[in-house]
N, C-alpha and C. Protein backbone atom coordinates (compact mmCIF):
# COMPACT_ATOMS: atom_id res chain seq x y z
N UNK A 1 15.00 6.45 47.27
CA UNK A 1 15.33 5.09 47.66
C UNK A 1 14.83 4.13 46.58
N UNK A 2 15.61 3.60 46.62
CA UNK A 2 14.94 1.83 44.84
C UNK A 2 14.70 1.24 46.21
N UNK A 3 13.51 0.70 44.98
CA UNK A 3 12.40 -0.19 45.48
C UNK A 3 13.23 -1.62 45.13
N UNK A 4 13.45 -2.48 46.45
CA UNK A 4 14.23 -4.04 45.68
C UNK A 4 13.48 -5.10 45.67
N UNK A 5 14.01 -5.71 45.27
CA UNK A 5 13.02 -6.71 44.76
C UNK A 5 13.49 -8.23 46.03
N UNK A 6 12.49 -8.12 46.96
CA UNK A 6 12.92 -8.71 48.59
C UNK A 6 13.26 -10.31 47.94
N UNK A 7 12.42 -10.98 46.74
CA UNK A 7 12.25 -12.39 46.52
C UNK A 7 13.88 -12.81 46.48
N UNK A 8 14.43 -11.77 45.06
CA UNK A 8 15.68 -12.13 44.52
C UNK A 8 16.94 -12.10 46.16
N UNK A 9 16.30 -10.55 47.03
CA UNK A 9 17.68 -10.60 48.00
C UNK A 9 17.52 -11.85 49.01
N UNK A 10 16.09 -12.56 48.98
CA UNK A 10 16.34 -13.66 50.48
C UNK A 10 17.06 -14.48 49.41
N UNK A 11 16.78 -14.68 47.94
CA UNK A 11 17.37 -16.00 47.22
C UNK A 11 19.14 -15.97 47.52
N UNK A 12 19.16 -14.73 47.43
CA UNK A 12 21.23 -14.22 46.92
C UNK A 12 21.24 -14.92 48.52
N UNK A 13 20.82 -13.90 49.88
CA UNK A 13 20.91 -14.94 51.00
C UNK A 13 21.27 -16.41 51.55
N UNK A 14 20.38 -16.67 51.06
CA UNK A 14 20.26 -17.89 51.11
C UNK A 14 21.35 -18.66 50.83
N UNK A 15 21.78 -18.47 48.96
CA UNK A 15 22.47 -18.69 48.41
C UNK A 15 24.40 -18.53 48.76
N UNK A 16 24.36 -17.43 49.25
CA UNK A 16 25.51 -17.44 49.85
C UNK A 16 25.29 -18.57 51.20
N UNK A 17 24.82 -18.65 51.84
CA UNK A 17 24.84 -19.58 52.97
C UNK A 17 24.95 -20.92 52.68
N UNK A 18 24.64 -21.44 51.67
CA UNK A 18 24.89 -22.54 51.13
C UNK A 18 23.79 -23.61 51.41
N UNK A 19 22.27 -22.93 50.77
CA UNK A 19 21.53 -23.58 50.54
C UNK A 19 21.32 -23.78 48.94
N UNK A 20 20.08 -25.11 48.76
CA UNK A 20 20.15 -25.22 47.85
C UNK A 20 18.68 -24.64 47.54
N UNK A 21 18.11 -23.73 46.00
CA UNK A 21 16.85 -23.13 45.88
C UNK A 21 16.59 -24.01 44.56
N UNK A 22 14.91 -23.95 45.22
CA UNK A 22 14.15 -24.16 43.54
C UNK A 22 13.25 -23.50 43.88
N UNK A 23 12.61 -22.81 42.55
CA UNK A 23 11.03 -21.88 42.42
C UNK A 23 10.35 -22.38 41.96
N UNK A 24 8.69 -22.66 42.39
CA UNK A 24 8.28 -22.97 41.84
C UNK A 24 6.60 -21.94 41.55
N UNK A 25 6.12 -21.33 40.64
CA UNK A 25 5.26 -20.58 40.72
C UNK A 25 5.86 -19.49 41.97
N UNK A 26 4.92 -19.18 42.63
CA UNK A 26 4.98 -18.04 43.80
C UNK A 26 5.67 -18.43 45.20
N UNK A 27 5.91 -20.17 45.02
CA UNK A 27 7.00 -20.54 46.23
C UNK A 27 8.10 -20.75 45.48
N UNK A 28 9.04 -20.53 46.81
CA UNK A 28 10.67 -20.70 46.89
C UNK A 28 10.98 -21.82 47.59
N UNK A 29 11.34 -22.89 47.48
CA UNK A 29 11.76 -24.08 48.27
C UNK A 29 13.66 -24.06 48.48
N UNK A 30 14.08 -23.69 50.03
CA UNK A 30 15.07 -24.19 50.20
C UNK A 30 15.47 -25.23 50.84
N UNK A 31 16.76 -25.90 50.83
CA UNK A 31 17.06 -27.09 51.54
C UNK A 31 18.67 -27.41 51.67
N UNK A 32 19.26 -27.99 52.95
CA UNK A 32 20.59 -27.63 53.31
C UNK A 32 20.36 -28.95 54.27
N UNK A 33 20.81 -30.44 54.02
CA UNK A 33 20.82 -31.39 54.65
C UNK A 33 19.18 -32.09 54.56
N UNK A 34 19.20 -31.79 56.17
CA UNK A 34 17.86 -32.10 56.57
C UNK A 34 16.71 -30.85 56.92
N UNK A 35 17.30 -29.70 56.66
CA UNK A 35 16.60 -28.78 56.86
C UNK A 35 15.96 -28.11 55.90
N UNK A 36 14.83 -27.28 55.91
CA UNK A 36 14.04 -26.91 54.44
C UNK A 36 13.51 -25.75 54.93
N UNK A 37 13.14 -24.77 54.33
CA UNK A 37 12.58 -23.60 54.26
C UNK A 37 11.46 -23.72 53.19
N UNK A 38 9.98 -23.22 53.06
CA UNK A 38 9.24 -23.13 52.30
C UNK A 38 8.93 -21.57 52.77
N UNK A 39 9.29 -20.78 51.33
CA UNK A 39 8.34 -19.25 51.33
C UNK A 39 7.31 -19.16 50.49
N UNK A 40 5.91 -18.95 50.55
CA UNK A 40 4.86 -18.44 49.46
C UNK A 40 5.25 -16.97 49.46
N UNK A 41 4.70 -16.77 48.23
CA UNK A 41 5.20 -15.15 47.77
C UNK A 41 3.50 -14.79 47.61
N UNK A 42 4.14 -12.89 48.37
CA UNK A 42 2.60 -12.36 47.49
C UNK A 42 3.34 -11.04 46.71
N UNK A 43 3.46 -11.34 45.15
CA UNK A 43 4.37 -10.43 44.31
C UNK A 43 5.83 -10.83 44.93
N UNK A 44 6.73 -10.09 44.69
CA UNK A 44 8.42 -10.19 45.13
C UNK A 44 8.56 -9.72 46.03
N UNK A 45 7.64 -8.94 46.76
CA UNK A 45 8.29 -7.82 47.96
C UNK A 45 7.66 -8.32 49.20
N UNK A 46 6.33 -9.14 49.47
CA UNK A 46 6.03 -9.72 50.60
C UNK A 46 5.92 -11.13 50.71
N UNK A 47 5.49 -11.84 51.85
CA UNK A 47 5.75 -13.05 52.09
C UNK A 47 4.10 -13.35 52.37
N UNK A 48 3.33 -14.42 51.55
CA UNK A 48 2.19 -14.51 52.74
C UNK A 48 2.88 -15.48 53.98
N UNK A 49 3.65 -16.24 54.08
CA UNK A 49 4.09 -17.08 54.99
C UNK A 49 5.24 -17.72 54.41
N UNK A 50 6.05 -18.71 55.84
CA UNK A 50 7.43 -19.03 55.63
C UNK A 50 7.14 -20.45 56.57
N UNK A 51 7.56 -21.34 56.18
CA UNK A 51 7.59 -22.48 57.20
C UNK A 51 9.13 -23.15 57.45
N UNK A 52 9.34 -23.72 58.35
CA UNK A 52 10.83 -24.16 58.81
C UNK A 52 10.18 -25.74 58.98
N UNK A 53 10.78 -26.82 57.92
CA UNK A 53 11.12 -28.48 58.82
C UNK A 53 12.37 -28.40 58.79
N UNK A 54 12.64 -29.59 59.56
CA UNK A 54 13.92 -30.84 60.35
C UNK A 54 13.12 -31.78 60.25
N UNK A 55 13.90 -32.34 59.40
CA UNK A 55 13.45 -34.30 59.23
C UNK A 55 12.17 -34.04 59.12
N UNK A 56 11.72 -33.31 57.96
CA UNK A 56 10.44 -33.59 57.72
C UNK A 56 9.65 -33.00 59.07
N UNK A 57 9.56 -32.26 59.69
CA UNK A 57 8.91 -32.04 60.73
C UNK A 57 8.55 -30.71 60.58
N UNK A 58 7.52 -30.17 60.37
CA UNK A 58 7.48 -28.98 60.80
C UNK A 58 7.52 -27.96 62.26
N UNK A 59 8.68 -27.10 62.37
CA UNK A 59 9.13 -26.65 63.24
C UNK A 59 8.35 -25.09 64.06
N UNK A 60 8.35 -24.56 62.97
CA UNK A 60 7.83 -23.32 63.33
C UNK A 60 7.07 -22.66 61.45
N UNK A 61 6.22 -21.58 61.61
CA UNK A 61 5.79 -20.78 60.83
C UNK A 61 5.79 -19.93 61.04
N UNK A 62 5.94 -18.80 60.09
CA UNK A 62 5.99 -17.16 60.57
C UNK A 62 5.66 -16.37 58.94
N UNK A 63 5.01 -15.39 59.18
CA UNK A 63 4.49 -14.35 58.34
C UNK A 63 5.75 -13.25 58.47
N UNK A 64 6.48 -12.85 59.03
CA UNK A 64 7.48 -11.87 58.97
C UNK A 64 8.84 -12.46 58.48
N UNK A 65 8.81 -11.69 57.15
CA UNK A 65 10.16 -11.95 56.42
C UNK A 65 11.18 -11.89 57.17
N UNK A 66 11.35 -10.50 58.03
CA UNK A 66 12.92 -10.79 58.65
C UNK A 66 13.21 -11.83 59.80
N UNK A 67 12.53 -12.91 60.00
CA UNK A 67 12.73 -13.75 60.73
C UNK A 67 12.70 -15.29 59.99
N UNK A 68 12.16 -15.14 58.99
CA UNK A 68 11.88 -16.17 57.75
C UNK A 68 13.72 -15.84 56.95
N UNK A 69 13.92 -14.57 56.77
CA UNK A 69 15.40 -14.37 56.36
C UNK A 69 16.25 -15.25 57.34
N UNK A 70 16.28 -14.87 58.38
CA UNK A 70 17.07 -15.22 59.64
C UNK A 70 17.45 -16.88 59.70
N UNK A 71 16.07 -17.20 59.12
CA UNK A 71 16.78 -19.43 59.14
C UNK A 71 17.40 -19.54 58.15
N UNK A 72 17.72 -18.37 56.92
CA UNK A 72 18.31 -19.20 56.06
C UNK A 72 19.68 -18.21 55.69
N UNK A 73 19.85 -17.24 56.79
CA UNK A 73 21.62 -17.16 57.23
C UNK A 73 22.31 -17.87 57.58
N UNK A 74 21.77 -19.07 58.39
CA UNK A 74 22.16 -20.10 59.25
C UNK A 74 22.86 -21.09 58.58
């Protein structure tokens, strides 16, 4: 099995969904209106955390990538 590289597949994600990304160091900042995704990275393959705002609000946080993936299918 190849080992993938999780950072690049949430970016392609994302990216097809029609957000917009910037990197900066070990975070990924997305954004699609009013909505934003922040991921910290630990290396490419885990997440230390993921946060979700609306209007500036923070909504929820979560440590598990496949649910941090999941807001930015949307």
């Amino acid at each position: 099995m190849v080992d993938t590289d999780e950072r690049q597949a949430v970016a392609t994600v994302a990216e097809e969904a029609g957000w917009n990304h910037r990197v900066a160091d070990r975070s990924d900042y997305f954004n699609k209106g009013v909505v934003r995704v922040h991921i910290v990275w630990h290396g490419d393959t885990a997440i230390n955390g993921g946060t979700l705002y609306h209007d500036d609000f923070l909504q929820t946080y979560s440590t598990d990538l496949p649910t941090v993936r999941g807001w930015l299918k949307r």
